[in-house]
C-alpha atoms as a PDB file:
ATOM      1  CA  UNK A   1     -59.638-112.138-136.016  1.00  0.00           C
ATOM      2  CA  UNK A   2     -63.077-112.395-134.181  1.00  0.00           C
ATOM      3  CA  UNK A   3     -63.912-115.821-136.791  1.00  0.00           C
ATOM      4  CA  UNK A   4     -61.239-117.330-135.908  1.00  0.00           C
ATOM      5  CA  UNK A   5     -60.922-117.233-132.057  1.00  0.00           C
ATOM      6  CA  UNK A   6     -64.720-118.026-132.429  1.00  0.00           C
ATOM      7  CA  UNK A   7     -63.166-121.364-134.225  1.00  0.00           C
ATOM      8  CA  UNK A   8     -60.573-121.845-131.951  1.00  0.00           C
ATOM      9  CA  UNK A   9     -63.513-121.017-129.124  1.00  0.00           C
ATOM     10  CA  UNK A  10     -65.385-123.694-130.772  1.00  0.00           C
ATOM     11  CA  UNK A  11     -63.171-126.276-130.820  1.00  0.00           C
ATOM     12  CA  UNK A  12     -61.986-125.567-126.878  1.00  0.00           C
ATOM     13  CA  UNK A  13     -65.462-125.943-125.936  1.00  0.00           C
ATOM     14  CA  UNK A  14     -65.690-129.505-127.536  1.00  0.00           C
ATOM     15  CA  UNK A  15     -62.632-130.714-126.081  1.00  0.00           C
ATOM     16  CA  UNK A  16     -63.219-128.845-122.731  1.00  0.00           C
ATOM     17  CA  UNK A  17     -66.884-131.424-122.670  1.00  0.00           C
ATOM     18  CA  UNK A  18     -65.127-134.244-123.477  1.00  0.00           C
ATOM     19  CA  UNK A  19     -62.868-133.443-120.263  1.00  0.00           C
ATOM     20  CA  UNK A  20     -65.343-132.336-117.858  1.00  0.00           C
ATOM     21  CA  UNK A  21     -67.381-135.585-118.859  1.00  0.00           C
ATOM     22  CA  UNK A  22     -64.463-137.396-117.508  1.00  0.00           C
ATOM     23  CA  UNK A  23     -63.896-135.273-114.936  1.00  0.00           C
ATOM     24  CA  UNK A  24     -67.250-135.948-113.422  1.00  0.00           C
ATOM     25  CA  UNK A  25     -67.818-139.373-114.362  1.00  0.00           C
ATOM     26  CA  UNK A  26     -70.298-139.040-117.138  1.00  0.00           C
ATOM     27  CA  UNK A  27     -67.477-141.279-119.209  1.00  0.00           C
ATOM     28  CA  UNK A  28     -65.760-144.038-117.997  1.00  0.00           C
ATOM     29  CA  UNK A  29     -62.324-145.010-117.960  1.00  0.00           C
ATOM     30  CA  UNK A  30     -61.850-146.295-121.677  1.00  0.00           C
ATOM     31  CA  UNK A  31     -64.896-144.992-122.716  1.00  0.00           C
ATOM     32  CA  UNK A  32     -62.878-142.474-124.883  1.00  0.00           C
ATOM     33  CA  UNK A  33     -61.947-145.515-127.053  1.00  0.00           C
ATOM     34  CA  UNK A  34     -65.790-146.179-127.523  1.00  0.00           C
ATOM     35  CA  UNK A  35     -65.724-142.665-128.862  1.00  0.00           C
ATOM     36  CA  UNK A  36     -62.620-142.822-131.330  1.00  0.00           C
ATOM     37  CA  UNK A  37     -64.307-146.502-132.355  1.00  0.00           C
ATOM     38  CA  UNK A  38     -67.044-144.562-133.736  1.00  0.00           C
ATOM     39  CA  UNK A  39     -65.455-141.730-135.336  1.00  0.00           C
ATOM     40  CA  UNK A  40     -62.750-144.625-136.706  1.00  0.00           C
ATOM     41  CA  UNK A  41     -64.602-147.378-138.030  1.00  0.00           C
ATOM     42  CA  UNK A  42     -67.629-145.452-139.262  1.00  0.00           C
ATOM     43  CA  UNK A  43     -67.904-141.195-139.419  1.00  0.00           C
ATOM     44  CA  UNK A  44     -64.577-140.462-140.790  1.00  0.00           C
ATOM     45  CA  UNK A  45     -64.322-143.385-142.854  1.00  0.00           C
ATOM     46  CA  UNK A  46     -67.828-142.195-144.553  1.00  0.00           C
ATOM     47  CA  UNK A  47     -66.472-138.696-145.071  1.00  0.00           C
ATOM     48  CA  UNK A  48     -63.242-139.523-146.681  1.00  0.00           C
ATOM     49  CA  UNK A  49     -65.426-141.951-148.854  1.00  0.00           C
ATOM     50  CA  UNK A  50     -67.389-139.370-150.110  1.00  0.00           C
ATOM     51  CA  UNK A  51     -65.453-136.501-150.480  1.00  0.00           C
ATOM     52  CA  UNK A  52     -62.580-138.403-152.294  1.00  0.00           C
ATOM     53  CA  UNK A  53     -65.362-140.201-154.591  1.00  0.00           C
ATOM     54  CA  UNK A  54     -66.793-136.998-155.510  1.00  0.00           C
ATOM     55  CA  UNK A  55     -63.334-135.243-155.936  1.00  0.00           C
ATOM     56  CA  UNK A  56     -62.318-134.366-159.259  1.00  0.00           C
ATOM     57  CA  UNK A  57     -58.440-135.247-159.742  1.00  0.00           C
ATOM     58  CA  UNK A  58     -56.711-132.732-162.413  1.00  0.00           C
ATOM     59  CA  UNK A  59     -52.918-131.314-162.274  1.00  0.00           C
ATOM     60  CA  UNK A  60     -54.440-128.797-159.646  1.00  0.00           C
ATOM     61  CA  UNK A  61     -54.753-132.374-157.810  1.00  0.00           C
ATOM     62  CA  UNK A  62     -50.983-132.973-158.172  1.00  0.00           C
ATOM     63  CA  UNK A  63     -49.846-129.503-156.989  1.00  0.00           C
ATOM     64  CA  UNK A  64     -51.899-129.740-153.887  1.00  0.00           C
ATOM     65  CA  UNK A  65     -50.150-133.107-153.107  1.00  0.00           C
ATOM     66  CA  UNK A  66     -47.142-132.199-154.106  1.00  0.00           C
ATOM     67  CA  UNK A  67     -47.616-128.318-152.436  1.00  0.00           C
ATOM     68  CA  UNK A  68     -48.595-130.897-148.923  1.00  0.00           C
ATOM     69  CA  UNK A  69     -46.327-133.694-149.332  1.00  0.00           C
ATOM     70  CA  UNK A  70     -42.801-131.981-150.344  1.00  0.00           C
ATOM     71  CA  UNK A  71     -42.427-130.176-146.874  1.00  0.00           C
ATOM     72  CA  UNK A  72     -42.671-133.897-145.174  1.00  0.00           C
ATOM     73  CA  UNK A  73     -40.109-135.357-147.001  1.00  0.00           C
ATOM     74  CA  UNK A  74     -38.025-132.323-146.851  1.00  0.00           C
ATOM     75  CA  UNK A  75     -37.988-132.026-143.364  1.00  0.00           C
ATOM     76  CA  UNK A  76     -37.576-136.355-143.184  1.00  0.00           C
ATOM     77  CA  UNK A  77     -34.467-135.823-144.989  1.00  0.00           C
ATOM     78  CA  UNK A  78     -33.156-132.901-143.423  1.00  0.00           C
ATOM     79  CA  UNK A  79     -33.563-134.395-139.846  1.00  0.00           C
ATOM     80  CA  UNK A  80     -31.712-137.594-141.589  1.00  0.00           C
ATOM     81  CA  UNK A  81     -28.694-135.500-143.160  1.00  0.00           C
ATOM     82  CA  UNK A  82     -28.475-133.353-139.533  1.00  0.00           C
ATOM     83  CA  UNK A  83     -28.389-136.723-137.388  1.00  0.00           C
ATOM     84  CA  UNK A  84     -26.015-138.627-140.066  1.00  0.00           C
ATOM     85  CA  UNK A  85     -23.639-135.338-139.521  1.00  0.00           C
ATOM     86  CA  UNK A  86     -23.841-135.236-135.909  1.00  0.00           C
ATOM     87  CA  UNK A  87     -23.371-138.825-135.013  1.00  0.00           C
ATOM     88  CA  UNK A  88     -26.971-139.762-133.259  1.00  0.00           C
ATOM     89  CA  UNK A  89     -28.182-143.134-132.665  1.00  0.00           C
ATOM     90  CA  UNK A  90     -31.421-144.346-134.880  1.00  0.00           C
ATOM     91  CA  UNK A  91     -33.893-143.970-131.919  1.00  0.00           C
ATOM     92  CA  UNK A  92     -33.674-140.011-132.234  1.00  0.00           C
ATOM     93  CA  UNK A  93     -34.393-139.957-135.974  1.00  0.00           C
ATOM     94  CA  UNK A  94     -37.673-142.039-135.148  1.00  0.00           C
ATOM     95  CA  UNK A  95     -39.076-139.640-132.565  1.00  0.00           C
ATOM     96  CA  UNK A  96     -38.410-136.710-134.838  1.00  0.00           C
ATOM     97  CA  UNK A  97     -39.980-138.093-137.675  1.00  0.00           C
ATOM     98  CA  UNK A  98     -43.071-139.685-135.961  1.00  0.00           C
ATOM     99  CA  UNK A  99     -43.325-136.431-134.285  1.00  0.00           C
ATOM    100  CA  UNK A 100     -43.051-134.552-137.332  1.00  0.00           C
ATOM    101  CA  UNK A 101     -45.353-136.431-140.169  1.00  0.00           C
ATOM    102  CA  UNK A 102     -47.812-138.352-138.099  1.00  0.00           C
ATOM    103  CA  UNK A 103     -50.338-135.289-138.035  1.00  0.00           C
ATOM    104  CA  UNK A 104     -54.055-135.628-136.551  1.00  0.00           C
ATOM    105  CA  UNK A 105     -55.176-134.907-139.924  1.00  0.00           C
ATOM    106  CA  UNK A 106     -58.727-136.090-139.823  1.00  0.00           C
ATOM    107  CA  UNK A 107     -59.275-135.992-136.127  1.00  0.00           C
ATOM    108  CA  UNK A 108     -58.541-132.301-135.401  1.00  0.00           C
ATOM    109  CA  UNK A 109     -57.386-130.922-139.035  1.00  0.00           C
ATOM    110  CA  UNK A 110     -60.812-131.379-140.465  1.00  0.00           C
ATOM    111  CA  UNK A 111     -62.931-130.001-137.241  1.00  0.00           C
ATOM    112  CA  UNK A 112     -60.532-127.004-137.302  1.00  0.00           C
ATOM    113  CA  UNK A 113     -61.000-126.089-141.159  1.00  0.00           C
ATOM    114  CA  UNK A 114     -64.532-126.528-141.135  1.00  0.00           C
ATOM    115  CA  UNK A 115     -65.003-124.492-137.907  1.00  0.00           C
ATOM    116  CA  UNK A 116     -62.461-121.928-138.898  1.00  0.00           C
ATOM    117  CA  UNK A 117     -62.572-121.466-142.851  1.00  0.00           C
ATOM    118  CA  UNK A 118     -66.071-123.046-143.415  1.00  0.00           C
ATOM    119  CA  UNK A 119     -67.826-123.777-146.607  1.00  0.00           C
ATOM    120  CA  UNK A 120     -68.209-126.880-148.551  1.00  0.00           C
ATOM    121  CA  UNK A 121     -64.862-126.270-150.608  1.00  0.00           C
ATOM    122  CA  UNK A 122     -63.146-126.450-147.701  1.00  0.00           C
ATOM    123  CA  UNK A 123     -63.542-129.203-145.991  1.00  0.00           C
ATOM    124  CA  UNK A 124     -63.627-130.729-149.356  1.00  0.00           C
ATOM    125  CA  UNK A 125     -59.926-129.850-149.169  1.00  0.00           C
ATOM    126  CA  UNK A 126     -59.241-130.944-145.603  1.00  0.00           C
ATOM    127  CA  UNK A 127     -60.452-134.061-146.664  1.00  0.00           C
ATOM    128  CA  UNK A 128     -58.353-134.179-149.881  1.00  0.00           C
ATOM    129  CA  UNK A 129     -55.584-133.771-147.969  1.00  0.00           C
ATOM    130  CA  UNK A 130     -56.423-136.466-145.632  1.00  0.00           C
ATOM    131  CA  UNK A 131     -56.732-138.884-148.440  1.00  0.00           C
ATOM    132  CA  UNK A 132     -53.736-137.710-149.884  1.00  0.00           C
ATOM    133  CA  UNK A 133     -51.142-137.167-147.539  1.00  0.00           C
ATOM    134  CA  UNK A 134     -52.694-139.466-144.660  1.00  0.00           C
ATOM    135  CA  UNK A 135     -51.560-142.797-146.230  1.00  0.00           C
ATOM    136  CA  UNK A 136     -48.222-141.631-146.282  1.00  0.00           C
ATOM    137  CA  UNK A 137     -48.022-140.812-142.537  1.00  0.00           C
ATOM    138  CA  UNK A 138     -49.701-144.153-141.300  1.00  0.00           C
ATOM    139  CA  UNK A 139     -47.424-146.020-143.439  1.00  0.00           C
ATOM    140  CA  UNK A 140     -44.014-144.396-142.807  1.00  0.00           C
ATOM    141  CA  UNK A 141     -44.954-144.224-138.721  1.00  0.00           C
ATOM    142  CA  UNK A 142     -45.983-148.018-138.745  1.00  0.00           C
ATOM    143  CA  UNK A 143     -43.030-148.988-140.472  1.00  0.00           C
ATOM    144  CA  UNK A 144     -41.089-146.935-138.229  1.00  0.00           C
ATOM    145  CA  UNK A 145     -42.564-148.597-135.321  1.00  0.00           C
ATOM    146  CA  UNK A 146     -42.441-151.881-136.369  1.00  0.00           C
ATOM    147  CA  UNK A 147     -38.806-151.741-136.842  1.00  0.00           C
ATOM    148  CA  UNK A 148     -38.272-149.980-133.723  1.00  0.00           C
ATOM    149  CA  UNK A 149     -40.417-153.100-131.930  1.00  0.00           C
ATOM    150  CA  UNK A 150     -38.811-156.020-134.197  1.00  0.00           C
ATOM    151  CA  UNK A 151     -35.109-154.906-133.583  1.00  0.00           C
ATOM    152  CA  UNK A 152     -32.874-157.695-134.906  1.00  0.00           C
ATOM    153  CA  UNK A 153     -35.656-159.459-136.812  1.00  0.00           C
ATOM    154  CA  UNK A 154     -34.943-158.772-141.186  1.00  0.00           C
ATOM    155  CA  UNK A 155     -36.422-156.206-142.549  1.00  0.00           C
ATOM    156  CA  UNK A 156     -38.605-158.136-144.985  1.00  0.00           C
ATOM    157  CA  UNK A 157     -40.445-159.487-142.286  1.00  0.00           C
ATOM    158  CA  UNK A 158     -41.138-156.209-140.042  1.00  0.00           C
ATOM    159  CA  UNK A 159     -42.270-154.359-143.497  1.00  0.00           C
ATOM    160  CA  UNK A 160     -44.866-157.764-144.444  1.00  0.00           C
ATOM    161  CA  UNK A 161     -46.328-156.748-140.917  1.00  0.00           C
ATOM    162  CA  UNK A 162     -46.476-153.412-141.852  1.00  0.00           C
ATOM    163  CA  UNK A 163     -48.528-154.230-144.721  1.00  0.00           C
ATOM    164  CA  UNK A 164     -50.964-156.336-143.059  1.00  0.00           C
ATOM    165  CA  UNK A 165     -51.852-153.981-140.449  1.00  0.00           C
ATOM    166  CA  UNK A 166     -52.575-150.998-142.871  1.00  0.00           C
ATOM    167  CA  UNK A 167     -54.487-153.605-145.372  1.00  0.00           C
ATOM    168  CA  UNK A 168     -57.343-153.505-142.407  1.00  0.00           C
ATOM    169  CA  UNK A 169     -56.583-150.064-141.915  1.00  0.00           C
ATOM    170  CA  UNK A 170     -60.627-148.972-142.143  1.00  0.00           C
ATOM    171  CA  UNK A 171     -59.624-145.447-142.950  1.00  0.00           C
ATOM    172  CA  UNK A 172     -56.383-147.096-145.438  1.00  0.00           C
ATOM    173  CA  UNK A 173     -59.712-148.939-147.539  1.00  0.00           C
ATOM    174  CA  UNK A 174     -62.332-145.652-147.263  1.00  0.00           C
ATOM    175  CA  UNK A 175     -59.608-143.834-148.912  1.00  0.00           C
ATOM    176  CA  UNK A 176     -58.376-146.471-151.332  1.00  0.00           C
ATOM    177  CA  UNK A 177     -62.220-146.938-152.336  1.00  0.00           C
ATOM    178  CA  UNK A 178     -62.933-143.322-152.571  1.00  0.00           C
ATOM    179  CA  UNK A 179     -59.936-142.439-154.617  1.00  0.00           C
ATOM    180  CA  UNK A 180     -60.798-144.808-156.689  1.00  0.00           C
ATOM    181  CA  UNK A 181     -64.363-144.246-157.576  1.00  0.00           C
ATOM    182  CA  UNK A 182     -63.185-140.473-157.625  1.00  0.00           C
ATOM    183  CA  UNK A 183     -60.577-141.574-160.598  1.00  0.00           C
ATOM    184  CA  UNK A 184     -62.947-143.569-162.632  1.00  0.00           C
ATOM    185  CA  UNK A 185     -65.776-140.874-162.176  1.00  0.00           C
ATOM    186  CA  UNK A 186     -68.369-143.315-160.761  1.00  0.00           C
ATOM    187  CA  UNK A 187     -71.133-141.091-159.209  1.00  0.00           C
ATOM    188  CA  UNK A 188     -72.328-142.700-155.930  1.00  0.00           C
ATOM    189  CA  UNK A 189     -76.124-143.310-155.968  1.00  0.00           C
ATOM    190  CA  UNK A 190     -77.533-140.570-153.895  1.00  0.00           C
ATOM    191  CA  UNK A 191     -79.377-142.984-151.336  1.00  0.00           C
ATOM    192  CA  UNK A 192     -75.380-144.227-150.474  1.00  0.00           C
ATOM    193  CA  UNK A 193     -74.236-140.831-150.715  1.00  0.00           C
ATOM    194  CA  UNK A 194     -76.710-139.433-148.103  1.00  0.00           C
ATOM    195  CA  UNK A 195     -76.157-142.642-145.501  1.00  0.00           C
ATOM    196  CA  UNK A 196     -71.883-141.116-145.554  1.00  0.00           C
ATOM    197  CA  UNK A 197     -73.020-137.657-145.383  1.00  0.00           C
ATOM    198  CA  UNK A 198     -75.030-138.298-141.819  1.00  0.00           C
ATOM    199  CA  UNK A 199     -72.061-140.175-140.811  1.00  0.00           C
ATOM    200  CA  UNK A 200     -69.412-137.866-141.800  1.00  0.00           C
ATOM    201  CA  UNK A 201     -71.218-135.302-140.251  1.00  0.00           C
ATOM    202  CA  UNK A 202     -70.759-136.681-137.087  1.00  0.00           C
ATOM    203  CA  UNK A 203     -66.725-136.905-137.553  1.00  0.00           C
ATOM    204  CA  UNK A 204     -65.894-133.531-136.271  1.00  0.00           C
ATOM    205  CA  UNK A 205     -68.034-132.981-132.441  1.00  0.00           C
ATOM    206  CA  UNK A 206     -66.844-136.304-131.415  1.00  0.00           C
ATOM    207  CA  UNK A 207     -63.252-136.257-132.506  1.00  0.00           C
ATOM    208  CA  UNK A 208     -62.994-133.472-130.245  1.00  0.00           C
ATOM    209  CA  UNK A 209     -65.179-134.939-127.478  1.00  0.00           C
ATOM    210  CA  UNK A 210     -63.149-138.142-127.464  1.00  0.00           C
ATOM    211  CA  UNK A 211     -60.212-135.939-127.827  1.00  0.00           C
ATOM    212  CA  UNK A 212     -60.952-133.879-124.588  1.00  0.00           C
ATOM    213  CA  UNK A 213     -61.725-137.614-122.886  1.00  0.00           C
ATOM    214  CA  UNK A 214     -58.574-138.956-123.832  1.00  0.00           C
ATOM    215  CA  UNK A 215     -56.374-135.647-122.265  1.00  0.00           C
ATOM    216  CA  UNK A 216     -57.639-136.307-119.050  1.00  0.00           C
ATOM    217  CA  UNK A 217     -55.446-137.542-116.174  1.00  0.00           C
ATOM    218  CA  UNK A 218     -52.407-137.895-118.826  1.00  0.00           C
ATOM    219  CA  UNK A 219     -49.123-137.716-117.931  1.00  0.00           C
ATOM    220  CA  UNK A 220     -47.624-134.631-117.240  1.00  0.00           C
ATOM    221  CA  UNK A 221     -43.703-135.822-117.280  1.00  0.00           C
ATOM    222  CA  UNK A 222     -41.203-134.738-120.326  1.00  0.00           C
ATOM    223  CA  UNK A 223     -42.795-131.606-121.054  1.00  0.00           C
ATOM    224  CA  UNK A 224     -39.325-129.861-122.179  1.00  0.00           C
ATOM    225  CA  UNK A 225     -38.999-132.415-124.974  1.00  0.00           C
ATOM    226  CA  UNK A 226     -42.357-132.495-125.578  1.00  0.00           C
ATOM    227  CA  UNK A 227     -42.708-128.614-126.665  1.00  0.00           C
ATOM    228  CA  UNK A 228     -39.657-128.971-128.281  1.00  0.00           C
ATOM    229  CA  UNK A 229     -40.866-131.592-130.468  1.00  0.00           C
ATOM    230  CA  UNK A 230     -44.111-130.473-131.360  1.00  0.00           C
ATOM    231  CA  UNK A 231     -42.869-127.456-132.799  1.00  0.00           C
ATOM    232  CA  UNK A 232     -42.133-129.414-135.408  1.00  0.00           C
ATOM    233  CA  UNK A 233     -45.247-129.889-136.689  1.00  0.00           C
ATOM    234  CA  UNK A 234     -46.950-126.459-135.103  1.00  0.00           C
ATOM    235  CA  UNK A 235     -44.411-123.945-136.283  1.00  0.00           C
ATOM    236  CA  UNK A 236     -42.073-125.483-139.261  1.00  0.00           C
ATOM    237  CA  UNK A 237     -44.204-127.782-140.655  1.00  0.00           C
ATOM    238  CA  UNK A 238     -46.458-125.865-141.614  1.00  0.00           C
ATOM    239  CA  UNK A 239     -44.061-122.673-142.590  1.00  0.00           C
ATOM    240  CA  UNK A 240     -42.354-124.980-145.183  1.00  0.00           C
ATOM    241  CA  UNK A 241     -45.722-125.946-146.407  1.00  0.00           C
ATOM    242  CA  UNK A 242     -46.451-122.271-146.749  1.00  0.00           C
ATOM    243  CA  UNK A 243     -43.021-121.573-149.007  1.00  0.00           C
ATOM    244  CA  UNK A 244     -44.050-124.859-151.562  1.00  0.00           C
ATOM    245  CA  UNK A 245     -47.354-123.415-151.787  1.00  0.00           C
ATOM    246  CA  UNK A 246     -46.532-120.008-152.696  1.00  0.00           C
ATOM    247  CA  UNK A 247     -43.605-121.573-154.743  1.00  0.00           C
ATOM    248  CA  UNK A 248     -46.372-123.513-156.592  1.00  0.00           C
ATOM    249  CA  UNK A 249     -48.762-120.905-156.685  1.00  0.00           C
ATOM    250  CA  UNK A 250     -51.395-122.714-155.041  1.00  0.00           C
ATOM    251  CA  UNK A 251     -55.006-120.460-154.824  1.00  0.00           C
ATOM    252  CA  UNK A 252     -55.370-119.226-151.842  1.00  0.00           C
ATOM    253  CA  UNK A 253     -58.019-121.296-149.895  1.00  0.00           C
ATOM    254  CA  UNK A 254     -55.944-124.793-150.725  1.00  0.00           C
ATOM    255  CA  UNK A 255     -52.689-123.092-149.599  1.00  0.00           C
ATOM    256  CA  UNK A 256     -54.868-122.148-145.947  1.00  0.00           C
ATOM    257  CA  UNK A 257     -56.368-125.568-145.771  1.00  0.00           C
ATOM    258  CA  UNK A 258     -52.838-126.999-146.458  1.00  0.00           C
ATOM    259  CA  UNK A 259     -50.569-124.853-143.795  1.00  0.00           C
ATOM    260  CA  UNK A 260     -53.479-125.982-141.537  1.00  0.00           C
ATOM    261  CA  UNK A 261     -53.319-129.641-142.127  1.00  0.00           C
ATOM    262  CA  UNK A 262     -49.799-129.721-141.692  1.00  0.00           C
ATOM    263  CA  UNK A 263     -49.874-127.489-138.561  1.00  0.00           C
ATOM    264  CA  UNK A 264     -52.258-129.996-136.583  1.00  0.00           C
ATOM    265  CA  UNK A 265     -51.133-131.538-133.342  1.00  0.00           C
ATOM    266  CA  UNK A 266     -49.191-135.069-133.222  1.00  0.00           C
ATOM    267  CA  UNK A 267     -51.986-137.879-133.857  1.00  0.00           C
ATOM    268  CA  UNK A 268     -54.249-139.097-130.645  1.00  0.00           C
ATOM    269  CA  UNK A 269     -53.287-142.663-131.858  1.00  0.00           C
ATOM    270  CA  UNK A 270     -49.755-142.201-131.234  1.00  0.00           C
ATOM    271  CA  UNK A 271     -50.619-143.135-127.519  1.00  0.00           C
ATOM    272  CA  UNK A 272     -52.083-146.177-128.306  1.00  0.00           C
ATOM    273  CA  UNK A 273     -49.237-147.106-130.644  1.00  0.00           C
ATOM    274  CA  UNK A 274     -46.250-146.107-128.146  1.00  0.00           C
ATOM    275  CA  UNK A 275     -48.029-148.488-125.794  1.00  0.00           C
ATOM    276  CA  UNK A 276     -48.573-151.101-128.337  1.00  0.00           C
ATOM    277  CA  UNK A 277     -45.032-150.925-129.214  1.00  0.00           C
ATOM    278  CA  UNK A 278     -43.254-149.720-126.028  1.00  0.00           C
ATOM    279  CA  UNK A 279     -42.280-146.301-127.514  1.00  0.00           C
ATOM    280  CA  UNK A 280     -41.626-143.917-125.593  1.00  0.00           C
ATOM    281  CA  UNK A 281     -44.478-143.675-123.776  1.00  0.00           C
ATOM    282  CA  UNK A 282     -44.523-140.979-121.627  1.00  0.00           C
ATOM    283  CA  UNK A 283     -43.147-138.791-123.696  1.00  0.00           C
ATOM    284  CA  UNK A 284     -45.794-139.460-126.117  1.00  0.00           C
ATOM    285  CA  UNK A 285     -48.090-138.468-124.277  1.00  0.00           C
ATOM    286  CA  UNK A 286     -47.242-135.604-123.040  1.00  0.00           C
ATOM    287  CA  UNK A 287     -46.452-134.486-126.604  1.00  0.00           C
ATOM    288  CA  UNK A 288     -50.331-135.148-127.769  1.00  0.00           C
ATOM    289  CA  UNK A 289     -51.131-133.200-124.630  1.00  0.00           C
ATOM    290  CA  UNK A 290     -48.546-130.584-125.485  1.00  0.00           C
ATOM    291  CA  UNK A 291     -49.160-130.349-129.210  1.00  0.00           C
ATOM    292  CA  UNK A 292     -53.013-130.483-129.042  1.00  0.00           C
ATOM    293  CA  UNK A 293     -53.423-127.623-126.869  1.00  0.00           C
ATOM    294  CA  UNK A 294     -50.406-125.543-128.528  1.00  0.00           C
ATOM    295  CA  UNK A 295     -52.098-125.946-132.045  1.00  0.00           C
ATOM    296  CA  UNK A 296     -55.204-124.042-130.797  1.00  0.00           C
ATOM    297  CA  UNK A 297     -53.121-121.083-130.344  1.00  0.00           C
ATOM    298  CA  UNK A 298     -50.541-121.680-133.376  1.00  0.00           C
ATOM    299  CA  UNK A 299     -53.986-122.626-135.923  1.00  0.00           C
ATOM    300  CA  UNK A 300     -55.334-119.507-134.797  1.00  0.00           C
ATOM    301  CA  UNK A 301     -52.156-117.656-135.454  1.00  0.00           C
ATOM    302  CA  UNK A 302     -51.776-119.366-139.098  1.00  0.00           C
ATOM    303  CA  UNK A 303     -55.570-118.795-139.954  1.00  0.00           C
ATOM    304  CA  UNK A 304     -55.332-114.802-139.052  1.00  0.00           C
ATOM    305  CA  UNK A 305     -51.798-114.515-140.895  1.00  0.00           C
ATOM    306  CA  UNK A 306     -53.393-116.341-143.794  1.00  0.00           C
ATOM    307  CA  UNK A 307     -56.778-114.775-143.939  1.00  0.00           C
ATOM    308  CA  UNK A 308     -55.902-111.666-145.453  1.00  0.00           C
ATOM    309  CA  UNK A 309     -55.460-113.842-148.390  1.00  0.00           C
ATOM    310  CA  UNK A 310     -58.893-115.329-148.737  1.00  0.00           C
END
């Protein structure tokens, strides 16, 4: 229990810098964004590079997807079936699923596995699952978006946007190039290989930095439906992900990593998207505010349940 508050410990610290350098001026306004640029374009792009292109892909590869990706489209269809019975408008099913799948896998999954499991295998995992299951959570949230901001325009049209954006998607092309040298078993030349490892090395302490930036002075309105909604991802997310896993028999440090993945907080770019597309803003925010801080305490809770395990 004392390893993983220390995580959790580690984590709040990070964030709590990234705060009190807004707090006292040492950032800017918008100097957050400087921060995500930098973890965007180049330190998590380089670790998702390398860990998918060294990956080796076998049927153990499959059930891990499949052990991460059947709870999303379980509860995607359940929310679906429940709103279909009860009569709600379209709007509702598009805050519970962007709520639900769009995960900050990379920016706050990965720091949290490799501060609280550790080891090499691990975040080898967290970043498996990031290649994985992160595609799949852009893409459905984008098109959701898109067709939420094009209302009345065909279909056709609002999904050929959809496709654009992710095509310069710099983490969408790290993982499409990494997956693929991973599948063809190209070895990258170890000059390459140490250039992403400096970089992706840098991915976790200023994730969190930019993520304890960015909470600063936001909005404080909707909390009700806020918690509500985030314990979608912090609580049955990740207890559905927990049943496939067991139900797949997954070894026990891929079903952790999993449950964790799937129990992180609602993405830091939804703000930036809800603003982009004028959806529901405030509420937005207050869920990332919400969510990020509840999944230090619900992580924690999942990594002690599960640790008797490892």
């Amino acid at each position: 229990m004392v390893e993983v508050l220390g995580a959790a410990g580690v984590i709040l610290v990070l964030i709590g810098l990234g705060y009190f350098a807004r707090r006292q001026g040492l950032l800017r306004p918008g100097d957050e964004r400087v921060l995500n640029a930098v973890v965007y374009y180049f330190a998590l792009p380089a670790l998702l590079l390398l860990e998918l292109a060294q990956a080796a892909y076998t049927g153990d590869t499959l059930r891990f997807l499949a052990a991460g990706g059947f709870p999303l489209l379980l509860l995607l269809v359940l929310g679906l079936a429940l709103l279909r019975l009860a009569g709600l408008p379209r709007e509702v099913f598009y805050r519970l699923s962007v709520s639900s799948v769009f995960g900050s896998l990379a920016f706050f999954g990965i720091p949290f596995v490799e501060y609280g499991v550790g080891g090499a295998e691990a975040v080898r995992l967290a970043a498996l699952a990031v290649g994985l299951l992160g595609p799949f959570g852009v893409g459905f949230v984008l098109t959701l978006l898109e067709l939420h901001g094009n209302r009345g325009q065909p279909l056709p049209r609002a999904l050929a946007r959809t496709l654009g954006r992710l095509a310069r998607n710099p983490l969408i092309g790290a993982i499409l190039m990494g997956l693929t040298l991973g599948l063809i078993g190209v070895r990258l030349p170890r000059f390459f290989a140490q250039v992403l490892r400096y970089l992706g090395s840098a991915t976790a302490p200023l994730a969190l930095l930019a993520l304890g930036a960015f909470l600063y002075g936001r909005p404080r309105r909707a909390l009700g439906s806020a918690l509500g909604l985030s314990l979608l991802r912090l609580a049955v997310l990740p207890a559905l992900t927990l049943l496939f896993a067991r139900l797949l028999g997954l070894p026990p440090l891929e079903t952790t990593v999993l449950v964790l993945m799937n129990g992180t907080p609602l993405a830091v770019n939804m703000l930036v998207l809800s603003q982009r597309y004028g959806f529901y803003v405030e509420e937005m925010a207050s869920l990332t505010l919400v969510s990020s801080l509840g999944a230090l305490v619900s992580l924690s809770l999942w990594r002690f349940v599960l640790g008797a395990r490892l």
